[in-house]
N, C-alpha and C. Protein backbone atom coordinates (compact mmCIF):
# COMPACT_ATOMS: atom_id res chain seq x y z
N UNK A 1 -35.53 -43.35 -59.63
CA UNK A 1 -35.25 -42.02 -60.12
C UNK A 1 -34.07 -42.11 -61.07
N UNK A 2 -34.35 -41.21 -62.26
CA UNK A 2 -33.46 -41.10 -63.21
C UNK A 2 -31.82 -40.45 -62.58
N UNK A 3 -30.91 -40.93 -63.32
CA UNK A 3 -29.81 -40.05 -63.00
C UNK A 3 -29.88 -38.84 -62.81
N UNK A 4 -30.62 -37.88 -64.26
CA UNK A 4 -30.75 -36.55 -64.32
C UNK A 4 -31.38 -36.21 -63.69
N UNK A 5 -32.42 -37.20 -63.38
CA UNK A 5 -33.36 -36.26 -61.66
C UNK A 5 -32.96 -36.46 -60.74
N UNK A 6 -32.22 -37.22 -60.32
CA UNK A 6 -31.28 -37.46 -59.19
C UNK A 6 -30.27 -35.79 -59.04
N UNK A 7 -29.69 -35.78 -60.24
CA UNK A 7 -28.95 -34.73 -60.27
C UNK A 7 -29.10 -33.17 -59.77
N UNK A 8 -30.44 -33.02 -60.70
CA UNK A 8 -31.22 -32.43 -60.81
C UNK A 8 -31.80 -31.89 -59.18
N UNK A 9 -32.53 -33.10 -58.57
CA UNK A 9 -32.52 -32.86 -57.19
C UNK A 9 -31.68 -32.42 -56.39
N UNK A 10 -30.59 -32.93 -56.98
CA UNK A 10 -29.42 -32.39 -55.96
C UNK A 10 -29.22 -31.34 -55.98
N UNK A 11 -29.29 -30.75 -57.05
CA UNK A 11 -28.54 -29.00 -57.65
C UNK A 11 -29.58 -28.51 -56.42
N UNK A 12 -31.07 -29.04 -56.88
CA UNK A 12 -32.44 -27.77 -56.23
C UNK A 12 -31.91 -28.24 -54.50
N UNK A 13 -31.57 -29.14 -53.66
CA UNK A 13 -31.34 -29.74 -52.69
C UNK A 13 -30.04 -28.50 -52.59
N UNK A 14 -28.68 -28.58 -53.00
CA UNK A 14 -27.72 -27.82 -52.49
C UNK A 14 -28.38 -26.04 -51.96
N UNK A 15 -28.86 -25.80 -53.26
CA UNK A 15 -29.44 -24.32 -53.31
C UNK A 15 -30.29 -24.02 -52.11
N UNK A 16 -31.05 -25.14 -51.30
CA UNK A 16 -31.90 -24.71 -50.65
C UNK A 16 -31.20 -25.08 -49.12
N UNK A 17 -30.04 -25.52 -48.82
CA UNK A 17 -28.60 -25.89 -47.69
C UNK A 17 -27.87 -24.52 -48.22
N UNK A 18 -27.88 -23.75 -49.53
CA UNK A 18 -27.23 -22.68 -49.23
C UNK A 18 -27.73 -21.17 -48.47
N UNK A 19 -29.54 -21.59 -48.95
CA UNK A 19 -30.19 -20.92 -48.29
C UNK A 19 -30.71 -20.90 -47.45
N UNK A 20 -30.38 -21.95 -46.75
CA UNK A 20 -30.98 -22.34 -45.19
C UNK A 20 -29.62 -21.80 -44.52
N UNK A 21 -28.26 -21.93 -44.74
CA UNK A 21 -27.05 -21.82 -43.93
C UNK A 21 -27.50 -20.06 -44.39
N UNK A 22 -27.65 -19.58 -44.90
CA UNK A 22 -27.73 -17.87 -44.52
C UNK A 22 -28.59 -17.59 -44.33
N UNK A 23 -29.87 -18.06 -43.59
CA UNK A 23 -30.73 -17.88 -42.80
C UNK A 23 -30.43 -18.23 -41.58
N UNK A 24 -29.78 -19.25 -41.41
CA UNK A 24 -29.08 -19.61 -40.30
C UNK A 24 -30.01 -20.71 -39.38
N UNK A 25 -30.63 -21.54 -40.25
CA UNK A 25 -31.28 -22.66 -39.85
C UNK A 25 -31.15 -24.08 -40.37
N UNK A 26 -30.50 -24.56 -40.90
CA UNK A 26 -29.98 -25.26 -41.84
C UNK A 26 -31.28 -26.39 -41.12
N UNK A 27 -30.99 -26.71 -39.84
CA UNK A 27 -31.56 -28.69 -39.39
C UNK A 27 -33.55 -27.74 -39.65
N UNK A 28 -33.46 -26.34 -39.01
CA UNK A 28 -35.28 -26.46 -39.52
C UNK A 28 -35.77 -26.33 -40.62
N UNK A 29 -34.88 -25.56 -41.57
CA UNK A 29 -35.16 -26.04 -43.07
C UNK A 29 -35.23 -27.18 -43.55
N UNK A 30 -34.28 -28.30 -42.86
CA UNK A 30 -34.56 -29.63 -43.18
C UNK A 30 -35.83 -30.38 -42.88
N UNK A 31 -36.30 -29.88 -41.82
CA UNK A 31 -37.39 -30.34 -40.94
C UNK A 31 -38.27 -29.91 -41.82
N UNK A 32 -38.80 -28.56 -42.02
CA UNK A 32 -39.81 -27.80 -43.18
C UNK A 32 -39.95 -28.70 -44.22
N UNK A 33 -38.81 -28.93 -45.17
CA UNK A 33 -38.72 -29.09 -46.30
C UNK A 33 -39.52 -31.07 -45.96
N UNK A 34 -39.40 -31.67 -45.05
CA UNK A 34 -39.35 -33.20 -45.39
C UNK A 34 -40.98 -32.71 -45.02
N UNK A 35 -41.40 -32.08 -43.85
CA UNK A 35 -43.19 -31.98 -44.16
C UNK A 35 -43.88 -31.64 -45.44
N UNK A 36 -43.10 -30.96 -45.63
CA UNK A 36 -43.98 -31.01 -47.11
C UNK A 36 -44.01 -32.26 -48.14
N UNK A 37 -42.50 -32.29 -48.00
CA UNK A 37 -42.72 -33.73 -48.97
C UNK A 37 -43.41 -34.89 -48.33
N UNK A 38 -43.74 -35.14 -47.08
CA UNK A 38 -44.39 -36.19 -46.71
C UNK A 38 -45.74 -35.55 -46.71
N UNK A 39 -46.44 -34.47 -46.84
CA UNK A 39 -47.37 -34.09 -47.17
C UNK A 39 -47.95 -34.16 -48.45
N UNK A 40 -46.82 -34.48 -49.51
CA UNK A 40 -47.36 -34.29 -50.68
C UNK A 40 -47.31 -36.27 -50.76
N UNK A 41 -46.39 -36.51 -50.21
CA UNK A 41 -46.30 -38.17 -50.55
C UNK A 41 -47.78 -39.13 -49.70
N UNK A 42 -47.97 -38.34 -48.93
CA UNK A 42 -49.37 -38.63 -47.97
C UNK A 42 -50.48 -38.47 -48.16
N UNK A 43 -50.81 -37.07 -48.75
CA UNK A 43 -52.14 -36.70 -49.57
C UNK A 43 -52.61 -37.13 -51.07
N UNK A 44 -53.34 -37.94 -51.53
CA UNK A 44 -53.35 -37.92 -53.08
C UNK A 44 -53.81 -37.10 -54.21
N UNK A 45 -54.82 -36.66 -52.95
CA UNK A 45 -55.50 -35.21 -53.58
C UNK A 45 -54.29 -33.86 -53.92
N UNK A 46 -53.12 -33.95 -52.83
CA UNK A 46 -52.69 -32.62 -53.22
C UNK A 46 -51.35 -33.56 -53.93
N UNK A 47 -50.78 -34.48 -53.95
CA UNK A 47 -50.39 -34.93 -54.76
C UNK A 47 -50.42 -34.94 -56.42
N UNK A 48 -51.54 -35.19 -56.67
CA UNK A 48 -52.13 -35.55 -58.18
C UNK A 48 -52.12 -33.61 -58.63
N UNK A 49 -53.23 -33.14 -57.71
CA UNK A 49 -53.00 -31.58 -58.05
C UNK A 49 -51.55 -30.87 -58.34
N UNK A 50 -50.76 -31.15 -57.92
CA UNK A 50 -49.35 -30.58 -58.09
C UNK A 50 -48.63 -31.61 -59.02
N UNK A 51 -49.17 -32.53 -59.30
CA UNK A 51 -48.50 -33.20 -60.74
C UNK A 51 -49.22 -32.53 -61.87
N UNK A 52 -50.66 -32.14 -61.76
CA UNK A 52 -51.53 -31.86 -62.84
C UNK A 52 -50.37 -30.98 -63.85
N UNK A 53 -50.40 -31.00 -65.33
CA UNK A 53 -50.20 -30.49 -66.12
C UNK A 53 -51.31 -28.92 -66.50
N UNK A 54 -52.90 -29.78 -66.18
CA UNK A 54 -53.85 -28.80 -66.29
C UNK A 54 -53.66 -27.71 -65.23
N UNK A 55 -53.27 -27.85 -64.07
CA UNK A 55 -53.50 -26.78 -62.97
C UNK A 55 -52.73 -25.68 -63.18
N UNK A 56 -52.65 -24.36 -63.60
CA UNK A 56 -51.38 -23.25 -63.50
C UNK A 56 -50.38 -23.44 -62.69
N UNK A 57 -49.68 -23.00 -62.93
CA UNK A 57 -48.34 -22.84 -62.16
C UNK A 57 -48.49 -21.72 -61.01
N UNK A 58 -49.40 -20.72 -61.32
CA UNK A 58 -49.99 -19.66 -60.50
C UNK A 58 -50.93 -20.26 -59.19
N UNK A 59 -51.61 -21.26 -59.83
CA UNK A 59 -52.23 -22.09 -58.56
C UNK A 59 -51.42 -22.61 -57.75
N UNK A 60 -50.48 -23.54 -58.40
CA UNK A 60 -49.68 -24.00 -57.30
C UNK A 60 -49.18 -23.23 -56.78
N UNK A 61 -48.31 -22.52 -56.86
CA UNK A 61 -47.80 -21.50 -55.92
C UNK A 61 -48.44 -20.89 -54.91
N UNK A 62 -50.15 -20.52 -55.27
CA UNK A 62 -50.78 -20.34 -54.63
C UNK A 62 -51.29 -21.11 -53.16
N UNK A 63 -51.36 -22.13 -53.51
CA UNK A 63 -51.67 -23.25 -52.30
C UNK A 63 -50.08 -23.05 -51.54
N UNK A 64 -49.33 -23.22 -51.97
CA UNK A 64 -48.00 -23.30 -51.28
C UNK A 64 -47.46 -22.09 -50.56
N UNK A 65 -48.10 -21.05 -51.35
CA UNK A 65 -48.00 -19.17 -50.00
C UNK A 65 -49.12 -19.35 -49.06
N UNK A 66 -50.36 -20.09 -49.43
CA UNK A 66 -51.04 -19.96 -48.55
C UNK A 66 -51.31 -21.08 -47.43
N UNK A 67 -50.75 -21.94 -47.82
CA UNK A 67 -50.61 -23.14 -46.81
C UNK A 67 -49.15 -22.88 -45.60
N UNK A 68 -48.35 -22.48 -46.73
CA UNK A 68 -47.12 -22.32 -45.83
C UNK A 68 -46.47 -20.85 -45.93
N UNK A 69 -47.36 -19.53 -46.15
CA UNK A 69 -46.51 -18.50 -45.79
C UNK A 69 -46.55 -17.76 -44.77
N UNK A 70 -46.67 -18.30 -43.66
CA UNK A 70 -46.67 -17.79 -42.39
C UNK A 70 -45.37 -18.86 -41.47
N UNK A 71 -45.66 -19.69 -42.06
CA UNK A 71 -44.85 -21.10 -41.19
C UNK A 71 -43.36 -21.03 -41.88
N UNK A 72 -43.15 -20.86 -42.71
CA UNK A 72 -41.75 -21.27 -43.51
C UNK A 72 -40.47 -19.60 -43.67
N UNK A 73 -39.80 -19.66 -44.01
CA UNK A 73 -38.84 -18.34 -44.08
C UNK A 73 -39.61 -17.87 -45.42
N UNK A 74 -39.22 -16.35 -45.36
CA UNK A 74 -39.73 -16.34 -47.25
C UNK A 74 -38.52 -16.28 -48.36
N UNK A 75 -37.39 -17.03 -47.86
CA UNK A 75 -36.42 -17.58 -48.86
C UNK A 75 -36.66 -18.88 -49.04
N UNK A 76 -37.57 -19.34 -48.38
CA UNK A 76 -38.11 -20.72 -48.59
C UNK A 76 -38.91 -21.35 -49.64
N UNK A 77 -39.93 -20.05 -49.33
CA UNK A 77 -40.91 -20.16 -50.05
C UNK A 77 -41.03 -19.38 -51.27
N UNK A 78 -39.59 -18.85 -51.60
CA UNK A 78 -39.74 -18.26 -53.08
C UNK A 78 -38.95 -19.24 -53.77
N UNK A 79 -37.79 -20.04 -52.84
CA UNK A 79 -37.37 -21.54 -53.32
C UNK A 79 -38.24 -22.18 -54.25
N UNK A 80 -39.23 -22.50 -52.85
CA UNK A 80 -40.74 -23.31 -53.77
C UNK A 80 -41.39 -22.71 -54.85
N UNK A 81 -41.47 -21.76 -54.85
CA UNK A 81 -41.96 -20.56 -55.85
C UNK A 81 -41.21 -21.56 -57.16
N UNK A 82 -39.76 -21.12 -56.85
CA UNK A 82 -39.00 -21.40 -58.29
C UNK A 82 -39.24 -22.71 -58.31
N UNK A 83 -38.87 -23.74 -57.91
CA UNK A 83 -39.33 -24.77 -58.00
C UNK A 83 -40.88 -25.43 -59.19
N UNK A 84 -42.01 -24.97 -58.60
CA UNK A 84 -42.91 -24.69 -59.45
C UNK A 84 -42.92 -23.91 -60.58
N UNK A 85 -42.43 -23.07 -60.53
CA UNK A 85 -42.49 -22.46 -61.84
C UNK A 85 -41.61 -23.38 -62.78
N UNK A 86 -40.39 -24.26 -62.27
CA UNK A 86 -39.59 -25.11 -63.60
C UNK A 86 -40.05 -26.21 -63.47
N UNK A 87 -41.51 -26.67 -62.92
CA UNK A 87 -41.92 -27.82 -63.00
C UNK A 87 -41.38 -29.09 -62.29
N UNK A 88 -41.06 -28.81 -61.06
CA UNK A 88 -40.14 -29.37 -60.06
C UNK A 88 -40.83 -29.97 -59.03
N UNK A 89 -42.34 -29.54 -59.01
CA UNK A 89 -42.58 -29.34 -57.76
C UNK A 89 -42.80 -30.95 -57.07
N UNK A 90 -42.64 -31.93 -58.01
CA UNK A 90 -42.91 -33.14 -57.61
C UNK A 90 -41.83 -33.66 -57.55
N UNK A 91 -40.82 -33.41 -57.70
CA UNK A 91 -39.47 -34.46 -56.71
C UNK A 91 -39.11 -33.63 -54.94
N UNK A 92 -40.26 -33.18 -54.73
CA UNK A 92 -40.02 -32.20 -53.57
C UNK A 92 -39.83 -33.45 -52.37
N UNK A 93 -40.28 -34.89 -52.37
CA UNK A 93 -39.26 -35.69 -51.80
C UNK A 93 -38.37 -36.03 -51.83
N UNK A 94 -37.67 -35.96 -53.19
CA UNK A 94 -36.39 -36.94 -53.57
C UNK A 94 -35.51 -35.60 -53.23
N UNK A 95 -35.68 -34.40 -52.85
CA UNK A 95 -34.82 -33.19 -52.79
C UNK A 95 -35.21 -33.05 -51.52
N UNK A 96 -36.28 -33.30 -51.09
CA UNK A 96 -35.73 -33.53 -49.23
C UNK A 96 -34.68 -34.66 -48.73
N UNK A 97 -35.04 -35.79 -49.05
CA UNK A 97 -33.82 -36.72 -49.30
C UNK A 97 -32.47 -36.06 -49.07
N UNK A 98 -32.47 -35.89 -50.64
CA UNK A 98 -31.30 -35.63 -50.96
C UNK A 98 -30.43 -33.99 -49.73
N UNK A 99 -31.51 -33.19 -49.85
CA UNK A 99 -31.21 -32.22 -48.35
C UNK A 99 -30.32 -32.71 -46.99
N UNK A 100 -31.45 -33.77 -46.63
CA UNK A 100 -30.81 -34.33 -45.36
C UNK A 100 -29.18 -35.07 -45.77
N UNK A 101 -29.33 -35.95 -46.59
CA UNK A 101 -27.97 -36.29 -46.72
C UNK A 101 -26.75 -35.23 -46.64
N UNK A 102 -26.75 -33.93 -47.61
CA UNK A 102 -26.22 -32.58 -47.72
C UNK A 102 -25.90 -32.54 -45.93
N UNK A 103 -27.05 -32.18 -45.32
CA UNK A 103 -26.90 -31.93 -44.10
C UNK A 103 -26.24 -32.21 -43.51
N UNK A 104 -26.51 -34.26 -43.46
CA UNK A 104 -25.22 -35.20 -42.68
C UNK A 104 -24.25 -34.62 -43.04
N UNK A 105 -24.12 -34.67 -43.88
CA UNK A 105 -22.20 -34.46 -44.79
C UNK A 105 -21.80 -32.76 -44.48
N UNK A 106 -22.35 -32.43 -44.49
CA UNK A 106 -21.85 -30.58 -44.21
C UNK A 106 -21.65 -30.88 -42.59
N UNK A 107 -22.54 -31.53 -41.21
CA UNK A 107 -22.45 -31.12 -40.05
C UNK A 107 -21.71 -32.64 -39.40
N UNK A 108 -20.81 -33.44 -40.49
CA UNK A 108 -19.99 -34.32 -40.09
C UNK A 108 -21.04 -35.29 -39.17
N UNK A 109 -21.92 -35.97 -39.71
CA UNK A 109 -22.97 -36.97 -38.78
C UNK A 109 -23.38 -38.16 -39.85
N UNK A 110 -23.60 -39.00 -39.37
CA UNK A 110 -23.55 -40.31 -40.06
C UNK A 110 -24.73 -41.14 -39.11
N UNK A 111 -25.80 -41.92 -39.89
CA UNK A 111 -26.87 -42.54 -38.97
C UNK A 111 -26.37 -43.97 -39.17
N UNK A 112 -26.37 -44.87 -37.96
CA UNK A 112 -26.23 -46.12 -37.39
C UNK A 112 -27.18 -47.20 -37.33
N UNK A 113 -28.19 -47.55 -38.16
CA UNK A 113 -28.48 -49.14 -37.29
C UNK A 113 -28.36 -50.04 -36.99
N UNK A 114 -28.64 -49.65 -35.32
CA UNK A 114 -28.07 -50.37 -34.48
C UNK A 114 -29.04 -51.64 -34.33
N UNK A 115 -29.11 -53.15 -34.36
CA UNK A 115 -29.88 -53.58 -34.04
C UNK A 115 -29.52 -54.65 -32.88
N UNK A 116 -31.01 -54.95 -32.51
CA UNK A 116 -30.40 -56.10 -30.85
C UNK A 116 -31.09 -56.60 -31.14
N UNK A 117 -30.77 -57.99 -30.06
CA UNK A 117 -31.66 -59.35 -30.17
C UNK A 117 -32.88 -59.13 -29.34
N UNK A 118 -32.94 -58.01 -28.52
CA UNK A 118 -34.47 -57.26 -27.40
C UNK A 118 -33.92 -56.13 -27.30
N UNK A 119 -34.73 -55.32 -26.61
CA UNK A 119 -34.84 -54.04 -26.30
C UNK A 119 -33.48 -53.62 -25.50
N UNK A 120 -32.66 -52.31 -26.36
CA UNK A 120 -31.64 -52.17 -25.29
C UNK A 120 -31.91 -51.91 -24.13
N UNK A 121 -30.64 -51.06 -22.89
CA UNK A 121 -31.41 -50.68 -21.92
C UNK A 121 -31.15 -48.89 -21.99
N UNK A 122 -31.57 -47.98 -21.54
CA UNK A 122 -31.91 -46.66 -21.56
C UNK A 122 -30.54 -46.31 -22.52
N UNK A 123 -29.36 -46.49 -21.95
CA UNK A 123 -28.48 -46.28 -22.41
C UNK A 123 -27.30 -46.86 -23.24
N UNK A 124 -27.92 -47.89 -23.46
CA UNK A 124 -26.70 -48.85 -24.41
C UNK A 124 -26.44 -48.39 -26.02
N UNK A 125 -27.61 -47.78 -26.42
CA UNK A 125 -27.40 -47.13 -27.76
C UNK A 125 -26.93 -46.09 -27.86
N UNK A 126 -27.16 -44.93 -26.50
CA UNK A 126 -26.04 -44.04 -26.91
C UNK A 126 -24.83 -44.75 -26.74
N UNK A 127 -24.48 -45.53 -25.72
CA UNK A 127 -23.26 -45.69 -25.29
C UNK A 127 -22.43 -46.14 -26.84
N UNK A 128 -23.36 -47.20 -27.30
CA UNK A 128 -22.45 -47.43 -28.60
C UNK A 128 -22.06 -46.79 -29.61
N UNK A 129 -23.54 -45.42 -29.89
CA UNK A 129 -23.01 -44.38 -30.79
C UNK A 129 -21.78 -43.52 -30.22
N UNK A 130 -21.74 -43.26 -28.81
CA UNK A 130 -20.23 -42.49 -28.60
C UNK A 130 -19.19 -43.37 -28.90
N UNK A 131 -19.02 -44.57 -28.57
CA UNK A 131 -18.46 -45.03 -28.91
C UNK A 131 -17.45 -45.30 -30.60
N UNK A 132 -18.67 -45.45 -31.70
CA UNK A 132 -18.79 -45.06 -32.96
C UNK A 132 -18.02 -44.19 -33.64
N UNK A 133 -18.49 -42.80 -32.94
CA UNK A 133 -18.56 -41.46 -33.06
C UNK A 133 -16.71 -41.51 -32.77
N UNK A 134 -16.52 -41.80 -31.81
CA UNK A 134 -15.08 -42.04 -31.02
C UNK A 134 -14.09 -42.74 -32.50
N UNK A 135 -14.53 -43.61 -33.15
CA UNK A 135 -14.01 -44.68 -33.74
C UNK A 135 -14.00 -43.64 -35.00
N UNK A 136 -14.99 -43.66 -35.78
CA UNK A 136 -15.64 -42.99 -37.10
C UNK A 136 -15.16 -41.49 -37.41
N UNK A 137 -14.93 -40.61 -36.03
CA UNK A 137 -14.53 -39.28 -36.54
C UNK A 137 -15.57 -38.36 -36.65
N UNK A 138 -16.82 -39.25 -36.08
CA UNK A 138 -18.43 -38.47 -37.07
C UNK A 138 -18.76 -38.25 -35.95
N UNK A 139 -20.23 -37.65 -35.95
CA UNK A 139 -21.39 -37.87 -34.82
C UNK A 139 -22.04 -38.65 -35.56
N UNK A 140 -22.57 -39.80 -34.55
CA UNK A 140 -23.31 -41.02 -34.82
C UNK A 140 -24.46 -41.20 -34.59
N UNK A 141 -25.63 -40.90 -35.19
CA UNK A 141 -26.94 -41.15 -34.97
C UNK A 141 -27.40 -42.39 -35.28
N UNK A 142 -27.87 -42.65 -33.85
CA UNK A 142 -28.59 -44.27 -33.76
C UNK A 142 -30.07 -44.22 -33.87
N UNK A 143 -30.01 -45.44 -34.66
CA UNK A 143 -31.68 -45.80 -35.48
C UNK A 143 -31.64 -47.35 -34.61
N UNK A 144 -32.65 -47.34 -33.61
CA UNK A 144 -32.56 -48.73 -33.23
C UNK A 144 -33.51 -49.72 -33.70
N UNK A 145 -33.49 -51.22 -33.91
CA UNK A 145 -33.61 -52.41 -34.53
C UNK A 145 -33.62 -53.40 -33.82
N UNK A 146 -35.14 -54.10 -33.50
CA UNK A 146 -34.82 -55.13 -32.33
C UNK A 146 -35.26 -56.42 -34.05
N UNK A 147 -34.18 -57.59 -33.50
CA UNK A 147 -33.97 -58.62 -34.51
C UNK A 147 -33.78 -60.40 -33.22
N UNK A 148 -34.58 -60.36 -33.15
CA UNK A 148 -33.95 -62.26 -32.19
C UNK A 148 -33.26 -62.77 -32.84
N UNK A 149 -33.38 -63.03 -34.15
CA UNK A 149 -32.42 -63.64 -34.43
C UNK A 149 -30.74 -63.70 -34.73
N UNK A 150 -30.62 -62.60 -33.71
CA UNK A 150 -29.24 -62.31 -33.57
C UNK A 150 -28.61 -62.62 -31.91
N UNK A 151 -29.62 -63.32 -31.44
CA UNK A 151 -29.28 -64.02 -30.27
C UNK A 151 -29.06 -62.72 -29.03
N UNK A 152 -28.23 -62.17 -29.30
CA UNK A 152 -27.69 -61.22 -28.40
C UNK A 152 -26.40 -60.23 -29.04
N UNK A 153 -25.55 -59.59 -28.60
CA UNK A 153 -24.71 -58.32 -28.94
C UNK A 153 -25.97 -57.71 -29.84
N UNK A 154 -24.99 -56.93 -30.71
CA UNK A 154 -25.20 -55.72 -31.46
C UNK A 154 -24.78 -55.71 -32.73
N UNK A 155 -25.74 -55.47 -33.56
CA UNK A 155 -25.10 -55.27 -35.52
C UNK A 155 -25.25 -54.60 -35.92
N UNK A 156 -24.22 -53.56 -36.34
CA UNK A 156 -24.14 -51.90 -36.39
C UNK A 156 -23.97 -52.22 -38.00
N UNK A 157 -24.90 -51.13 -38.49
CA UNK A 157 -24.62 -50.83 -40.03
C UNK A 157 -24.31 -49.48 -40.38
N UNK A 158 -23.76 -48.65 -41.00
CA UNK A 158 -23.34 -47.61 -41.22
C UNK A 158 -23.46 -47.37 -42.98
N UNK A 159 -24.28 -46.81 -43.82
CA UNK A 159 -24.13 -47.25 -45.23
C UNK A 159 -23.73 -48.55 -45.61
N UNK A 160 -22.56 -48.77 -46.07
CA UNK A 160 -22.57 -50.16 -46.50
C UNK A 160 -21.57 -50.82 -45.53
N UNK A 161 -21.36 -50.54 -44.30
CA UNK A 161 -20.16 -51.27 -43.69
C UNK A 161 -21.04 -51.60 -42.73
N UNK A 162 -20.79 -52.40 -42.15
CA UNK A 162 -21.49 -53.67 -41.33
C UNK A 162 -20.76 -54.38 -40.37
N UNK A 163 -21.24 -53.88 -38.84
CA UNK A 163 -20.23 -54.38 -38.06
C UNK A 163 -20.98 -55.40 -36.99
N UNK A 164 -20.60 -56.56 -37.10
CA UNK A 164 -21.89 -57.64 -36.64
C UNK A 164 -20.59 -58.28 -35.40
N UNK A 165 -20.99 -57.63 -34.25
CA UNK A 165 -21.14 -58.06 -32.55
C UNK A 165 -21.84 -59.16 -32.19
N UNK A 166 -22.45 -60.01 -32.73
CA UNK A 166 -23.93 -60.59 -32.87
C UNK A 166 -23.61 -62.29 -32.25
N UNK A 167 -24.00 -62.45 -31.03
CA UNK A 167 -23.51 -64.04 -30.73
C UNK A 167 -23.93 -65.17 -31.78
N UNK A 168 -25.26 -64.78 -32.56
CA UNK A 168 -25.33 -65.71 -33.97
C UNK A 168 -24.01 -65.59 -34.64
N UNK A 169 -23.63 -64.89 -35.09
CA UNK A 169 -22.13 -64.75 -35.82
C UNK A 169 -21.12 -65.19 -34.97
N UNK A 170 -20.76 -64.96 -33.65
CA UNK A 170 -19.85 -65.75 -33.56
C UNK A 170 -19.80 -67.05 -33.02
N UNK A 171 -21.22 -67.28 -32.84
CA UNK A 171 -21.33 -68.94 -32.80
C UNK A 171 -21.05 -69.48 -34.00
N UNK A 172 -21.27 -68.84 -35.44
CA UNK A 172 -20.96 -69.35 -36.98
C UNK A 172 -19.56 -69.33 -36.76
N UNK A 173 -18.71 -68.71 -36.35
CA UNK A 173 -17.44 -68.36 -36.49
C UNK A 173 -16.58 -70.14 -36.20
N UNK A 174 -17.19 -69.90 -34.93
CA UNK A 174 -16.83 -70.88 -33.53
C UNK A 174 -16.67 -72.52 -34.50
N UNK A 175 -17.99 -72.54 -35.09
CA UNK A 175 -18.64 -73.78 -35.73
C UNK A 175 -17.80 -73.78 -36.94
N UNK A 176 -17.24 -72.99 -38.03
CA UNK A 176 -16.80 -72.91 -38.97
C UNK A 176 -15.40 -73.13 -38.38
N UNK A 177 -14.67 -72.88 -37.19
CA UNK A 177 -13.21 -73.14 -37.06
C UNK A 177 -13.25 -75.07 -36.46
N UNK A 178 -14.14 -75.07 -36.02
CA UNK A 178 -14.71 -76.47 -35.02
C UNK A 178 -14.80 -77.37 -36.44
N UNK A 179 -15.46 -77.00 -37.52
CA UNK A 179 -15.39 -78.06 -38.80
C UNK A 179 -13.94 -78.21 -39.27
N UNK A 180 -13.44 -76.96 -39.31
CA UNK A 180 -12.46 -76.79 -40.43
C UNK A 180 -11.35 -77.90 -39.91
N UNK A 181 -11.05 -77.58 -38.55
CA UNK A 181 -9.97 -78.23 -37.83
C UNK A 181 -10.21 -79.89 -37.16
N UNK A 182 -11.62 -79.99 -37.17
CA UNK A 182 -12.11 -81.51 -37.46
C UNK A 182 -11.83 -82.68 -38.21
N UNK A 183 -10.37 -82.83 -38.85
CA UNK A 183 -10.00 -83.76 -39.49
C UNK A 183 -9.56 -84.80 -39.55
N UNK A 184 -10.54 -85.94 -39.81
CA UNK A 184 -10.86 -87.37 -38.93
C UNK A 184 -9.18 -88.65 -39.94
């Protein structure tokens, strides 16, 4: 995605977090908004139709009151309205995206993967997101990740910070001080 549609998404993404917070649903607007886009990213038929250049703008809208105007708020769906009418209606993933992130960042939450060398046990992934959460300042949502080749602990990623618990790593550690200080 281009910068300007990046941007672009974002503007239509804020507008629709301003109109979800005065409806007073912000996480089911989020929820709404990503079915559709995985509806449109899932179907090719209604995909291609809502890219069409040939189809009205009156049609689309149409499928979109009548698919979703019973299910959605109707500040939602005059959202989508506008949306279609400025020819938008196809980054309606990259502006769910971009939504949820808004979300994280407005309700102070940050997602974690967490990964292990097997299956945690019931509770080891919350335990580490409170933990996190404790550390970070955030609420910590854990995405779990089973990896063997991390032997055992835990390798927490957070955007780009990376916190590797991981007995592969500190067996590298172990081995890298065991060479270094090896001097025959």
């Amino acid at each position: 995605m281009s910068a300007k549609s990046s941007t672009v998404g974002r503007n239509y993404a804020e507008a629709l977090l301003t109109l979800a917070t005065k409806g007073g649903d912000p996480a089911g607007w989020g929820a709404l908004v990503r079915q559709v886009a995985d509806a449109i990213e899932s179907d090719i038929k209604l995909s291609r139709f809502l890219e069409s250049p040939r189809v009205p703008a009156a049609a689309k809208m149409n499928v979109f009151r009548q698919a979703l105007g019973d299910r959605v708020p109707g500040l939602m769906l005059r959202w989508l309205e506008a949306l279609v009418r400025n020819r938008r209606q196809t980054m309606l993933p990259a502006i769910a995206t971009e939504y949820e992130t808004l979300l994280d960042a407005s309700e102070n939450r940050v997602h974690a993967r967490l990964t292990f060398a097997s299956a945690p046990g019931d509770t080891d992934a919350a335990d580490i997101a409170a933990r996190l959460s404790t550390v970070l300042g955030k609420t910590v949502v854990p995405h779990v990740a089973l990896d063997p080749a991390i032997i055992g602990g835990v390798v927490a990623r957070i955007g780009d910070t990376i916190m590797d618990g991981s007995v592969r790593r500190r067996l590298q550690v172990m081995r890298n001080r065991m060479a270094g200080s090896a001097s025959w």
